[in-house]
C-alpha atoms as a PDB file:
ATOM      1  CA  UNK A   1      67.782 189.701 146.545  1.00  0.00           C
ATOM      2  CA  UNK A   2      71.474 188.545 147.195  1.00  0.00           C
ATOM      3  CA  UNK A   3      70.542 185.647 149.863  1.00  0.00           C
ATOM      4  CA  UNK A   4      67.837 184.482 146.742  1.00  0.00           C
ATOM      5  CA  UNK A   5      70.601 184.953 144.470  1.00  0.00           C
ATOM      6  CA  UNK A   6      73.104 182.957 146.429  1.00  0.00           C
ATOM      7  CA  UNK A   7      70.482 180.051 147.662  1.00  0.00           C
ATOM      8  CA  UNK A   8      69.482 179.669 143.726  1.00  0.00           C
ATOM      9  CA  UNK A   9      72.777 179.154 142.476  1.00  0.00           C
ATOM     10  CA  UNK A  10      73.444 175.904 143.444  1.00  0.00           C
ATOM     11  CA  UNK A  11      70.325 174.328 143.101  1.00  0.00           C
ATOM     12  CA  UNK A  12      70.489 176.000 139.261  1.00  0.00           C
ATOM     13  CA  UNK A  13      74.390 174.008 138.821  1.00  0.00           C
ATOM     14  CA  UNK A  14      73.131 170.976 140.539  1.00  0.00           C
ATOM     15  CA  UNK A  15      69.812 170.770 137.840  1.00  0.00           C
ATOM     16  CA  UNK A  16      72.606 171.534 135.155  1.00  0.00           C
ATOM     17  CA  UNK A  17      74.700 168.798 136.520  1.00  0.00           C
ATOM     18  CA  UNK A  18      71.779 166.786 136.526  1.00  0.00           C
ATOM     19  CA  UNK A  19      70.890 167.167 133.110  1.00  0.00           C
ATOM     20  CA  UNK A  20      74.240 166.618 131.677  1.00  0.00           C
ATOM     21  CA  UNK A  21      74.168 163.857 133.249  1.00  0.00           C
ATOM     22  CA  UNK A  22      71.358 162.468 132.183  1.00  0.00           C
ATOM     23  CA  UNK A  23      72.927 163.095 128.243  1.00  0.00           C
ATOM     24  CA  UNK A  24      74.064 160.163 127.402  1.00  0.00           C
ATOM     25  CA  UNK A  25      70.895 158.155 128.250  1.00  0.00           C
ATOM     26  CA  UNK A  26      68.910 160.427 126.269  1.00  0.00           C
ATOM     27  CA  UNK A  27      71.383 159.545 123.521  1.00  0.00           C
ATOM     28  CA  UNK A  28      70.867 156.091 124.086  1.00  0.00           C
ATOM     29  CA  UNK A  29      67.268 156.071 124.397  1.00  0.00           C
ATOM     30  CA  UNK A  30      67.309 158.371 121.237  1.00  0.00           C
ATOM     31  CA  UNK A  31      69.438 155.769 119.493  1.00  0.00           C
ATOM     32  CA  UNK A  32      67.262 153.143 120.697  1.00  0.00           C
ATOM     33  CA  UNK A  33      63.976 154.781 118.873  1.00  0.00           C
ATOM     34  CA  UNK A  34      65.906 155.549 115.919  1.00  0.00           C
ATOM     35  CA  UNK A  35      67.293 151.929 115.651  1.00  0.00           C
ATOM     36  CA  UNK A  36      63.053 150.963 116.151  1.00  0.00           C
ATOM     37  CA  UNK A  37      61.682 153.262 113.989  1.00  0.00           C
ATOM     38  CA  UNK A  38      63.830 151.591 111.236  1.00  0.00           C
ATOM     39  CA  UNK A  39      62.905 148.356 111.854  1.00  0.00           C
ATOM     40  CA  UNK A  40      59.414 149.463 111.687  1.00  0.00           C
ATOM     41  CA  UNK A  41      59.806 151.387 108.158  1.00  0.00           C
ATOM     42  CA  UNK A  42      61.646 148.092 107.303  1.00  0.00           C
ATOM     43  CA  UNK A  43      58.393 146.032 107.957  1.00  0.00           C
ATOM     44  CA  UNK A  44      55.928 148.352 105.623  1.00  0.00           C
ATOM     45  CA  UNK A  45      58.600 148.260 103.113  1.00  0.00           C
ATOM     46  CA  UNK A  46      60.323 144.862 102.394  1.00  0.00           C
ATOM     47  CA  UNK A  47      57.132 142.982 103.612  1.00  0.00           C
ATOM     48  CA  UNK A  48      54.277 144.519 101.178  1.00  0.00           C
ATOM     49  CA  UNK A  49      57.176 143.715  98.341  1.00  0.00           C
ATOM     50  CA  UNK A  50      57.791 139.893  99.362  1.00  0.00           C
ATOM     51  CA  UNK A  51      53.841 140.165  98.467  1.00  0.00           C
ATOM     52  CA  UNK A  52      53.789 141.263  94.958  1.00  0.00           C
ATOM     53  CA  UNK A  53      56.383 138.771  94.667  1.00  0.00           C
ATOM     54  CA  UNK A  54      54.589 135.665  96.120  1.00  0.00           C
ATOM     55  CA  UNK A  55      51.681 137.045  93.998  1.00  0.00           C
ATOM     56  CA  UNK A  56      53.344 136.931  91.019  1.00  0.00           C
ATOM     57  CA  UNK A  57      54.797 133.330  91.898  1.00  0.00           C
ATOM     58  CA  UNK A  58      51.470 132.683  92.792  1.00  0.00           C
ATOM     59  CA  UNK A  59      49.284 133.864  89.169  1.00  0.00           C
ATOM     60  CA  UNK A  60      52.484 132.222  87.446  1.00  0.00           C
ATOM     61  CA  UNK A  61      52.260 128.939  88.579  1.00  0.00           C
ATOM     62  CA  UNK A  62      47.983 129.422  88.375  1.00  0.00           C
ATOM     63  CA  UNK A  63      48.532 129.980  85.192  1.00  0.00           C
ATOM     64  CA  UNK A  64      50.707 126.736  84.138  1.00  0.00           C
ATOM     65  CA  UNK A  65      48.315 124.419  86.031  1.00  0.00           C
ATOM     66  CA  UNK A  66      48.204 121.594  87.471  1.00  0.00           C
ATOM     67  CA  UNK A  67      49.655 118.404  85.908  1.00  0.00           C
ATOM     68  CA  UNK A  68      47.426 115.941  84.162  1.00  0.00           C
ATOM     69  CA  UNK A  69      48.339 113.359  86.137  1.00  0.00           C
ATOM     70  CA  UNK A  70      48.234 115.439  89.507  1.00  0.00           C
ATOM     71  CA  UNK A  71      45.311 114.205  92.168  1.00  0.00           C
ATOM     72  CA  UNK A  72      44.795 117.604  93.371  1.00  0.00           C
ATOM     73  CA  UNK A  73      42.563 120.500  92.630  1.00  0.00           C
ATOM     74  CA  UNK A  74      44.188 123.450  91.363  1.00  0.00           C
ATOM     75  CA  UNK A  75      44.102 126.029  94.248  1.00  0.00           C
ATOM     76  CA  UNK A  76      45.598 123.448  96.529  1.00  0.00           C
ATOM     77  CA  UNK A  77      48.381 122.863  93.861  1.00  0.00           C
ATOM     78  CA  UNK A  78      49.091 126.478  93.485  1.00  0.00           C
ATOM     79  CA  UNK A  79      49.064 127.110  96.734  1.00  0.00           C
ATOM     80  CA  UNK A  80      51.629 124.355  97.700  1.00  0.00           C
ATOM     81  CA  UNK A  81      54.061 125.479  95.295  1.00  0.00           C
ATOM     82  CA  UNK A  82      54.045 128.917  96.133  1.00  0.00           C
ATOM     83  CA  UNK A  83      54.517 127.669  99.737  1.00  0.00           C
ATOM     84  CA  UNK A  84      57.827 125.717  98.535  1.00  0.00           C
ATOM     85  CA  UNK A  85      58.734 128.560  96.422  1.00  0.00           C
ATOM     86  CA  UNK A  86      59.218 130.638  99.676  1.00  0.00           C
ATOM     87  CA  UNK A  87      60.682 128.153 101.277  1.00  0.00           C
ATOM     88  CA  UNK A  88      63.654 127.902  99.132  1.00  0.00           C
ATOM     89  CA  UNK A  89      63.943 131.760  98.319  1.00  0.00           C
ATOM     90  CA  UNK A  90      64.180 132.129 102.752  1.00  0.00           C
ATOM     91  CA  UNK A  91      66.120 129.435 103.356  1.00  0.00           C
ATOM     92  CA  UNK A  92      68.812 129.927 100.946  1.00  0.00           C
ATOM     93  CA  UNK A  93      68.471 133.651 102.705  1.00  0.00           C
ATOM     94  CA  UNK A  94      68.653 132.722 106.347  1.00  0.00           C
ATOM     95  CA  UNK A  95      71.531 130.566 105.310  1.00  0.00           C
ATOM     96  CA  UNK A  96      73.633 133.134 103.114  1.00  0.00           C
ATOM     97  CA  UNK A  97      72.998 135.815 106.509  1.00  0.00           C
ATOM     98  CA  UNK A  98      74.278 132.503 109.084  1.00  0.00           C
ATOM     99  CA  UNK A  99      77.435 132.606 106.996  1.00  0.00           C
ATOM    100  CA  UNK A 100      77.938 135.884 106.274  1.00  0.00           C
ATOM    101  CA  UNK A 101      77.696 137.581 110.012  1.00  0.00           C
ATOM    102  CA  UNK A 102      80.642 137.893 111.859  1.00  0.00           C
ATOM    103  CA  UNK A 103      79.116 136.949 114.898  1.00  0.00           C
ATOM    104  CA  UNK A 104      75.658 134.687 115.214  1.00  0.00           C
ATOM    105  CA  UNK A 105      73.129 135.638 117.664  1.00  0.00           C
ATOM    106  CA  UNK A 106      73.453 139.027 117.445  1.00  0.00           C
ATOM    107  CA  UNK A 107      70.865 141.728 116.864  1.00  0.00           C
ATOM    108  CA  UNK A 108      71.368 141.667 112.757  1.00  0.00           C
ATOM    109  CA  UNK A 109      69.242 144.105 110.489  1.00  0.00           C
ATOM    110  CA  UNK A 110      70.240 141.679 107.713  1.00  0.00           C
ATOM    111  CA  UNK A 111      68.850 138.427 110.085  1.00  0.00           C
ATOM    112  CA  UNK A 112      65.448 141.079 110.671  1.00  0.00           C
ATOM    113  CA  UNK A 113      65.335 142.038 106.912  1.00  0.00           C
ATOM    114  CA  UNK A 114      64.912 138.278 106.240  1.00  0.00           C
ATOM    115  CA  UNK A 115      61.973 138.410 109.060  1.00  0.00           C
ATOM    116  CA  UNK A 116      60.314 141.173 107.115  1.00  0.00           C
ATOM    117  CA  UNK A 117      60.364 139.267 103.395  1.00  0.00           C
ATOM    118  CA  UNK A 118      59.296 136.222 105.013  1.00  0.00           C
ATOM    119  CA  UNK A 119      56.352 138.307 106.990  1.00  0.00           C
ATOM    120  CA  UNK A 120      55.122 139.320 103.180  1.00  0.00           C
ATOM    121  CA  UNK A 121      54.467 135.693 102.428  1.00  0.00           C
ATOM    122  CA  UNK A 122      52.963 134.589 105.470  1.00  0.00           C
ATOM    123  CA  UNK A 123      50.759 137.427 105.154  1.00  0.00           C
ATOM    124  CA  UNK A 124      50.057 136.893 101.206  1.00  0.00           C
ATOM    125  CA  UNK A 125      49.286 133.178 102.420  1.00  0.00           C
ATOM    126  CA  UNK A 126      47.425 134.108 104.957  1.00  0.00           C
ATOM    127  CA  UNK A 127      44.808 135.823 102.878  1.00  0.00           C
ATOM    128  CA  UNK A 128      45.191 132.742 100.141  1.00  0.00           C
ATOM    129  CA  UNK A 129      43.908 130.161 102.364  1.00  0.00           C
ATOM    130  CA  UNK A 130      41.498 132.688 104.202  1.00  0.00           C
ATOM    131  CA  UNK A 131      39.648 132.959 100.414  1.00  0.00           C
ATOM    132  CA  UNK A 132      40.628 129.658  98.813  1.00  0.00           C
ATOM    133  CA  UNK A 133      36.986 127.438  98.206  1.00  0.00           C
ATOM    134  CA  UNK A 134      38.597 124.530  99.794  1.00  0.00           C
ATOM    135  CA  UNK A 135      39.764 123.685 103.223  1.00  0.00           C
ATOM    136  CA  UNK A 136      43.476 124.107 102.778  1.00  0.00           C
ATOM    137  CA  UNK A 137      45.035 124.420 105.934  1.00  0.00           C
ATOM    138  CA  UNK A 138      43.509 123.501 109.655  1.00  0.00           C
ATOM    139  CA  UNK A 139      43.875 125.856 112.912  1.00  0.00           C
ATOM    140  CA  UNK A 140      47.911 124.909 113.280  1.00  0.00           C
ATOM    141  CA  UNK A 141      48.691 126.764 110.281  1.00  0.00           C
ATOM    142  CA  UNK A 142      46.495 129.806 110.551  1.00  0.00           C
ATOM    143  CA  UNK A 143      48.280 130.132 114.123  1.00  0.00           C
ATOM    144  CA  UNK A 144      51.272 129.289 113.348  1.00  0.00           C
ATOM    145  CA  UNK A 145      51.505 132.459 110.469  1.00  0.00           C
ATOM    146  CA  UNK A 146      49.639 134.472 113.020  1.00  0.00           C
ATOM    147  CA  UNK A 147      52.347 133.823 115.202  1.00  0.00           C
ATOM    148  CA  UNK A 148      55.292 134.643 112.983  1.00  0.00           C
ATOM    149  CA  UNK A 149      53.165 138.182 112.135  1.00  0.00           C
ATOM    150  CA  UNK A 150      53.008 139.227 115.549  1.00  0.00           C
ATOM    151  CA  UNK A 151      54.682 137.812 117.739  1.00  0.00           C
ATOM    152  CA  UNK A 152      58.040 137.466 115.935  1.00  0.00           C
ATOM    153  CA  UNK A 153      57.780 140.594 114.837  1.00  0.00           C
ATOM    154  CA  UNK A 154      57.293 143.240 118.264  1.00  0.00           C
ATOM    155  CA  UNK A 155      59.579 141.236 119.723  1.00  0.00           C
ATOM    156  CA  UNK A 156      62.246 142.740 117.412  1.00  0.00           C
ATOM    157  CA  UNK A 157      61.220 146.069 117.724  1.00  0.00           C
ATOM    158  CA  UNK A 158      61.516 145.764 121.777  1.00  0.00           C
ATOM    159  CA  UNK A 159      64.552 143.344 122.324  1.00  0.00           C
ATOM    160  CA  UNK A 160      68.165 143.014 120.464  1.00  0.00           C
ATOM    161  CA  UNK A 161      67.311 139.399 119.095  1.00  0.00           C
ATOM    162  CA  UNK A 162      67.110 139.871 115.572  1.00  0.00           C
ATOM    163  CA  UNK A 163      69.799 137.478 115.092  1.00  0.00           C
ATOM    164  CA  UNK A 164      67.889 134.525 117.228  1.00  0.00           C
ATOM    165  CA  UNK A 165      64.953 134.636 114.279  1.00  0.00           C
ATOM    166  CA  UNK A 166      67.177 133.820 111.572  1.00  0.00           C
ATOM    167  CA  UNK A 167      68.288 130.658 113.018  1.00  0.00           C
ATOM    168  CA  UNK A 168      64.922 130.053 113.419  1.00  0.00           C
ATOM    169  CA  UNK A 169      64.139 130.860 109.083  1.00  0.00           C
ATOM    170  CA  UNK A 170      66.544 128.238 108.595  1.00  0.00           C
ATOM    171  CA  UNK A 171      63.796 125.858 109.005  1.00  0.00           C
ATOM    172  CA  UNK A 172      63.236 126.283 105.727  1.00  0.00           C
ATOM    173  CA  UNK A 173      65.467 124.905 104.307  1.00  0.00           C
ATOM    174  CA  UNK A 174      63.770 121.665 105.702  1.00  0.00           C
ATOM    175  CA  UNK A 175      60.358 122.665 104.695  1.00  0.00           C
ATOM    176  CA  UNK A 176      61.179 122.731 101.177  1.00  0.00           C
ATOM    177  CA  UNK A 177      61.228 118.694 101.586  1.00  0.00           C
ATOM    178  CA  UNK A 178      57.965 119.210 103.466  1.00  0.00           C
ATOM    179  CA  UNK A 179      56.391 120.617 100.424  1.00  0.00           C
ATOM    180  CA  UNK A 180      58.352 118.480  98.321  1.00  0.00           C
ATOM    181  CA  UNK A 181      56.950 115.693  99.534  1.00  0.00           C
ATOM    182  CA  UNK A 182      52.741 117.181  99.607  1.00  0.00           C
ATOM    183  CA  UNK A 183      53.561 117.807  95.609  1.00  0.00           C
ATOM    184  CA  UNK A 184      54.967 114.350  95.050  1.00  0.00           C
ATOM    185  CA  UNK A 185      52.075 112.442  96.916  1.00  0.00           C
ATOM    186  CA  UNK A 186      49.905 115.092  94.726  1.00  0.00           C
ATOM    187  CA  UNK A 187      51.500 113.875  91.545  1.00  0.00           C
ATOM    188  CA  UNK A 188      51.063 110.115  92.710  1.00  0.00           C
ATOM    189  CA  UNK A 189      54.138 109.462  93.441  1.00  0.00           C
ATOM    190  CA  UNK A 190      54.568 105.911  95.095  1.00  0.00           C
ATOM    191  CA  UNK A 191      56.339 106.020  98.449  1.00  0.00           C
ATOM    192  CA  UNK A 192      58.816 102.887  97.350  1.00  0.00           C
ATOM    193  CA  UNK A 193      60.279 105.380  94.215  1.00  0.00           C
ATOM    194  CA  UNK A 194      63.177 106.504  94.063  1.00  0.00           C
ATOM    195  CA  UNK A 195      62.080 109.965  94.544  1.00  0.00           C
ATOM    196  CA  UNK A 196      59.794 109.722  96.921  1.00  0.00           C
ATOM    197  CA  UNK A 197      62.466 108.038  99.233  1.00  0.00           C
ATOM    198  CA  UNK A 198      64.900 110.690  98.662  1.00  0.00           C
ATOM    199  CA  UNK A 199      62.651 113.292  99.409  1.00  0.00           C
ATOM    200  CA  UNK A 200      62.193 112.095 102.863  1.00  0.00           C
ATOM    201  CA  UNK A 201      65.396 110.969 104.021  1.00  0.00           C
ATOM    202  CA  UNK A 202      66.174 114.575 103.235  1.00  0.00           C
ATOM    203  CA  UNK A 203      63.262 115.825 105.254  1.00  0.00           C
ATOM    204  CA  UNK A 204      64.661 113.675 108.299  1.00  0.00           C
ATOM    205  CA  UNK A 205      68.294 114.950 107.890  1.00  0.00           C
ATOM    206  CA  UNK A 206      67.409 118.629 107.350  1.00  0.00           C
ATOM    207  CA  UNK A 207      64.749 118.045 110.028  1.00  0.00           C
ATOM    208  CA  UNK A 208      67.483 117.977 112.637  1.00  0.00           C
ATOM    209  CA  UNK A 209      70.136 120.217 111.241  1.00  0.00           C
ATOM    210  CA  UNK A 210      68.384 123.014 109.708  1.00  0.00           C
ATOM    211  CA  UNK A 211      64.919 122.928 112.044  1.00  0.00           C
ATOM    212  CA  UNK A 212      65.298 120.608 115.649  1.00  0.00           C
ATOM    213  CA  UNK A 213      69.325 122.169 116.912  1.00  0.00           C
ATOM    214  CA  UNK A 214      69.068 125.702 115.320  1.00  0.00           C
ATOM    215  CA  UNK A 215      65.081 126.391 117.423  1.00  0.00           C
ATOM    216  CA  UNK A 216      66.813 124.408 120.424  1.00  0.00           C
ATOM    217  CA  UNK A 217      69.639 126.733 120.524  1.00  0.00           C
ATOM    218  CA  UNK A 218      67.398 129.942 120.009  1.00  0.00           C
ATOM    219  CA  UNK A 219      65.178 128.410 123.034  1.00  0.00           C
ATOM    220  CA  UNK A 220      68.560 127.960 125.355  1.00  0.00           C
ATOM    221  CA  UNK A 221      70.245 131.145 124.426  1.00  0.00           C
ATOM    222  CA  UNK A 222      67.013 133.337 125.051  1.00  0.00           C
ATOM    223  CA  UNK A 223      66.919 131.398 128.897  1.00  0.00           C
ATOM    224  CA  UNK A 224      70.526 132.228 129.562  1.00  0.00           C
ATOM    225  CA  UNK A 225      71.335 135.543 127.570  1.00  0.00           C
ATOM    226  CA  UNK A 226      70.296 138.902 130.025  1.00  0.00           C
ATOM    227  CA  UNK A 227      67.670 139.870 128.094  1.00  0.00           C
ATOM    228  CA  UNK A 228      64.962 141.371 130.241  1.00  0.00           C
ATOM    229  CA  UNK A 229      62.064 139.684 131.724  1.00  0.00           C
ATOM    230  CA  UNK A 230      59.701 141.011 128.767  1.00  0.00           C
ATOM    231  CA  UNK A 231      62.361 140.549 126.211  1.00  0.00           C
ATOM    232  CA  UNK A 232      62.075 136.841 127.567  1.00  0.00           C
ATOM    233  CA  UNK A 233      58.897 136.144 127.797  1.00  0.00           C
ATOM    234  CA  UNK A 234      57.657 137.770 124.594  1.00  0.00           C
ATOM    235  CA  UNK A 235      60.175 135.757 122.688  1.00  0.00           C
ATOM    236  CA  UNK A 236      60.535 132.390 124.588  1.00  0.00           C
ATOM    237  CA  UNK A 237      56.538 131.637 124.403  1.00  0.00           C
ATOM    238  CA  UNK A 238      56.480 131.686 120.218  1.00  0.00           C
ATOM    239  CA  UNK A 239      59.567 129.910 120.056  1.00  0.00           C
ATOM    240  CA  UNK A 240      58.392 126.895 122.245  1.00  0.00           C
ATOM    241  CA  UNK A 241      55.462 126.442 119.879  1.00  0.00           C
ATOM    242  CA  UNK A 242      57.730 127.034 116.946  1.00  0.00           C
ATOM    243  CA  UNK A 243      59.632 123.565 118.504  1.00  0.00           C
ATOM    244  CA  UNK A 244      56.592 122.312 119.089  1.00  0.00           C
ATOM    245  CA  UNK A 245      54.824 122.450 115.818  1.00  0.00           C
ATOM    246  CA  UNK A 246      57.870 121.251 113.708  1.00  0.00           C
ATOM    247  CA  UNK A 247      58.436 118.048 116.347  1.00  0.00           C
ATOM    248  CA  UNK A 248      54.995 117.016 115.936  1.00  0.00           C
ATOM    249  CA  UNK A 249      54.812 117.580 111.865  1.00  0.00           C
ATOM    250  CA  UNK A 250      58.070 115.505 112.292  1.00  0.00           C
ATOM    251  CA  UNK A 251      56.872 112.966 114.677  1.00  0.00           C
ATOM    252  CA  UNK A 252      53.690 112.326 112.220  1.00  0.00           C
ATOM    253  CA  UNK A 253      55.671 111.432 109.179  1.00  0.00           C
ATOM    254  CA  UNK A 254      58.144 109.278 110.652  1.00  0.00           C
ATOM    255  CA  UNK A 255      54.760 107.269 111.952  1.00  0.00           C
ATOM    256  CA  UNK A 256      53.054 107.564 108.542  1.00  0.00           C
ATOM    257  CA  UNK A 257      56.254 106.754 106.418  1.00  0.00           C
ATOM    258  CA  UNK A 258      58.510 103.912 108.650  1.00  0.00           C
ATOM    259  CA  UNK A 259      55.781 102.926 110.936  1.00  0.00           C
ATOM    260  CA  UNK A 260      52.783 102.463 107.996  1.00  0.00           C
ATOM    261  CA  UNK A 261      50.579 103.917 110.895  1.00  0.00           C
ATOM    262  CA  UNK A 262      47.199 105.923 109.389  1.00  0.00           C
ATOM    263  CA  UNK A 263      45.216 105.093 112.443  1.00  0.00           C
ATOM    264  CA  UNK A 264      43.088 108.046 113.699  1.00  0.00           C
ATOM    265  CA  UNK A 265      46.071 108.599 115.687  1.00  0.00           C
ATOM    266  CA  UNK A 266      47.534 110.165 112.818  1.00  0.00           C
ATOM    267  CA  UNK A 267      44.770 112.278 112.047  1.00  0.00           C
ATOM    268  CA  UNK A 268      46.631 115.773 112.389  1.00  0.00           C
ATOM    269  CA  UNK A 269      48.089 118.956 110.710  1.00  0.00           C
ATOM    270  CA  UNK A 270      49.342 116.549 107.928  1.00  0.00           C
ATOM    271  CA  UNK A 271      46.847 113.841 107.444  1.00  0.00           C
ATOM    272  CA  UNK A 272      44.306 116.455 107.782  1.00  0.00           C
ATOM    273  CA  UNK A 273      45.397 119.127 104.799  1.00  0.00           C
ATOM    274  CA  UNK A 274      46.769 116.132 102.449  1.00  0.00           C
ATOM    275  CA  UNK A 275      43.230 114.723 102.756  1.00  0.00           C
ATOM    276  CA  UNK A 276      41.279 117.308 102.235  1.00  0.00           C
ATOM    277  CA  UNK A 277      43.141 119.067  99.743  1.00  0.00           C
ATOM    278  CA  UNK A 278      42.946 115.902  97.016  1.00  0.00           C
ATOM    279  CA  UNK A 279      38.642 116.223  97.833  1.00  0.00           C
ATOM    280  CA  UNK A 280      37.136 117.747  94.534  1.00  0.00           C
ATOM    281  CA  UNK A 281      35.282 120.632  95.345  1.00  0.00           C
ATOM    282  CA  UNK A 282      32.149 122.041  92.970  1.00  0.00           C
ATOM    283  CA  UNK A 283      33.066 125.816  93.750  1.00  0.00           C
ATOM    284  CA  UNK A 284      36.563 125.270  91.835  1.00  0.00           C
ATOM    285  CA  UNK A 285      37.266 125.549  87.775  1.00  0.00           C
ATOM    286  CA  UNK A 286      39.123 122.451  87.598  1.00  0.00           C
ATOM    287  CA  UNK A 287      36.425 120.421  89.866  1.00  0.00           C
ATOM    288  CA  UNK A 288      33.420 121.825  87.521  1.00  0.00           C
ATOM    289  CA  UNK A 289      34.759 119.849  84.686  1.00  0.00           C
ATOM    290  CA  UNK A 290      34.760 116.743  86.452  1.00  0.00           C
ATOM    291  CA  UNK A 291      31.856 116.889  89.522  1.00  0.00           C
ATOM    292  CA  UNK A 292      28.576 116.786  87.698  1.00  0.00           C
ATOM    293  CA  UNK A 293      25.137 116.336  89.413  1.00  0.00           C
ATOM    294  CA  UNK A 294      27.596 115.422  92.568  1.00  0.00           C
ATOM    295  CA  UNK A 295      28.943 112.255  91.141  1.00  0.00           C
ATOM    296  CA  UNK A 296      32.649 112.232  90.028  1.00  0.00           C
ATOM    297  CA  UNK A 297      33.267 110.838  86.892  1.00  0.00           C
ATOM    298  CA  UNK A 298      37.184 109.295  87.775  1.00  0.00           C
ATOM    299  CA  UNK A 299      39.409 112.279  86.843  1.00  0.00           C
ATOM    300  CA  UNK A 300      39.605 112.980  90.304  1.00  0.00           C
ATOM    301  CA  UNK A 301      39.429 110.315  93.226  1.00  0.00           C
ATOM    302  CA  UNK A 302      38.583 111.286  96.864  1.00  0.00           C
ATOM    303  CA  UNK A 303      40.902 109.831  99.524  1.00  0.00           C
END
């Protein structure tokens, strides 16, 4: 009994040893859950809210209409202007968090708060174009809010780069001249007014302050910070289409607006939506009053 007794004894303070030391990575692991499971609540809380928000926008501006003098059926207008709507709400967002946090980069809760709102709307517009009658948005955009769903959002949960998608939400702040510019050609806007002009020149310069070096510096930072190889992969795949998408919505409206180019080259994510969306369409309220026995009768003009 006394030679168990004595043999036990140590291995019974070494496994107590052990186990305080092992404490303070259960703490950290604990914290690390707890610090997850919040930014999980935060998703199915902020994000269904952002909803009933872009659904009110949404009925609101169904409900004024589209302007008589607006080429455009009415889902595609609504739709449009709810998606410039968010655009400014986010932006002005991503912006006041960029200005606010003592330190950029960093894993934020405010930067992943703005993720969640702007997860709401992507969702609410995902299920918008999903049941709209007409074609309003081609395979770029349904994978492009797929992306931001997913895999912007696990991402967070895994890795400490809340901070990185922020810089990437001020992007809209240079979308709002993206939509700006849909709802002016939809209005019939001339590309030589004043207006018009304006609009794009401040696509161009917002293109490369708010959307080309903030992505860029997301991309290097996630290729030199020691995240971990998941962390790094997860993140750096998204945000290399992110860059890619926004270059090549860029790179057609510099052709279509300073090069006059509307070749089949051009026939993309823009020229695509802007020409089907102005199509009248016989399931829609506004096209039954003008589509009869499938002639149009001029209130609407297909391009």
């Amino acid at each position: 009994m006394n030679t168990k007794a004595v043999t036990s004894q140590p291995f019974y303070n070494a496994l107590q040893q052990g186990v305080e030391c092992t404490c303070p990575v259960y703490v950290q692991i604990t914290d690390k859950l707890k610090m997850d499971t919040g930014k999980i609540l935060a998703v199915f809380q902020i994000a269904p809210v952002s909803m009933v928000i872009f659904i009110a926008i949404n009925k609101v501006i169904w409900e004024i209409g589209v302007p008589k003098h607006a080429n455009v059926t009415r889902p595609t207008w609504t739709n449009a202007a709810t998606s410039c709507c968010h655009s400014a709400i986010t932006g002005a967002l991503a912006l006041l968090v960029c200005l606010t946090e003592s330190s950029w980069m960093e894993n934020s809760y405010r930067a992943y708060y703005v993720h969640c709102f702007a997860t709401g709307y992507f969702l609410f517009d995902l299920y918008d174009m999903l049941k709209s009658p007409e074609k309003i948005a081609t395979w770029d955009i349904y994978l492009h809010h797929i992306i931001i769903i997913t895999a912007m959002t696990f991402p967070n949960w895994l890795c400490p780069c809340s901070g990185y998608g922020v810089w990437d939400y001020l992007c809209e702040i240079n979308t709002i001249f993206l939509h700006g510019r849909k709802l002016l050609k939809f209005t019939g806007h001339h590309r030589n007014s004043v207006v018009y002009k304006a609009t794009i020149w401040l696509y161009v310069g917002t293109f490369v302050i708010f959307r080309f070096i903030p992505q860029v510096c997301v991309v290097v930072r996630l290729i030199i910070d020691p995240l971990s190889l998941v962390c790094a992969l997860i993140c750096l795949t998204p945000q290399l289409f992110l860059v890619w998408i926004g270059v090549d919505i860029a790179w057609k409206i510099y052709r279509k607006e300073f090069m006059n180019s509307d070749g089949p080259n051009t026939d993309n994510i823009i020229s695509r939506i802007e020409n089907s969306c102005c199509r009248p369409n016989t399931r829609t309220n506004r096209d039954a009053d003008v589509v009869q026995n499938g002639h149009i009768n001029g209130k609407i003009k297909s391009q």
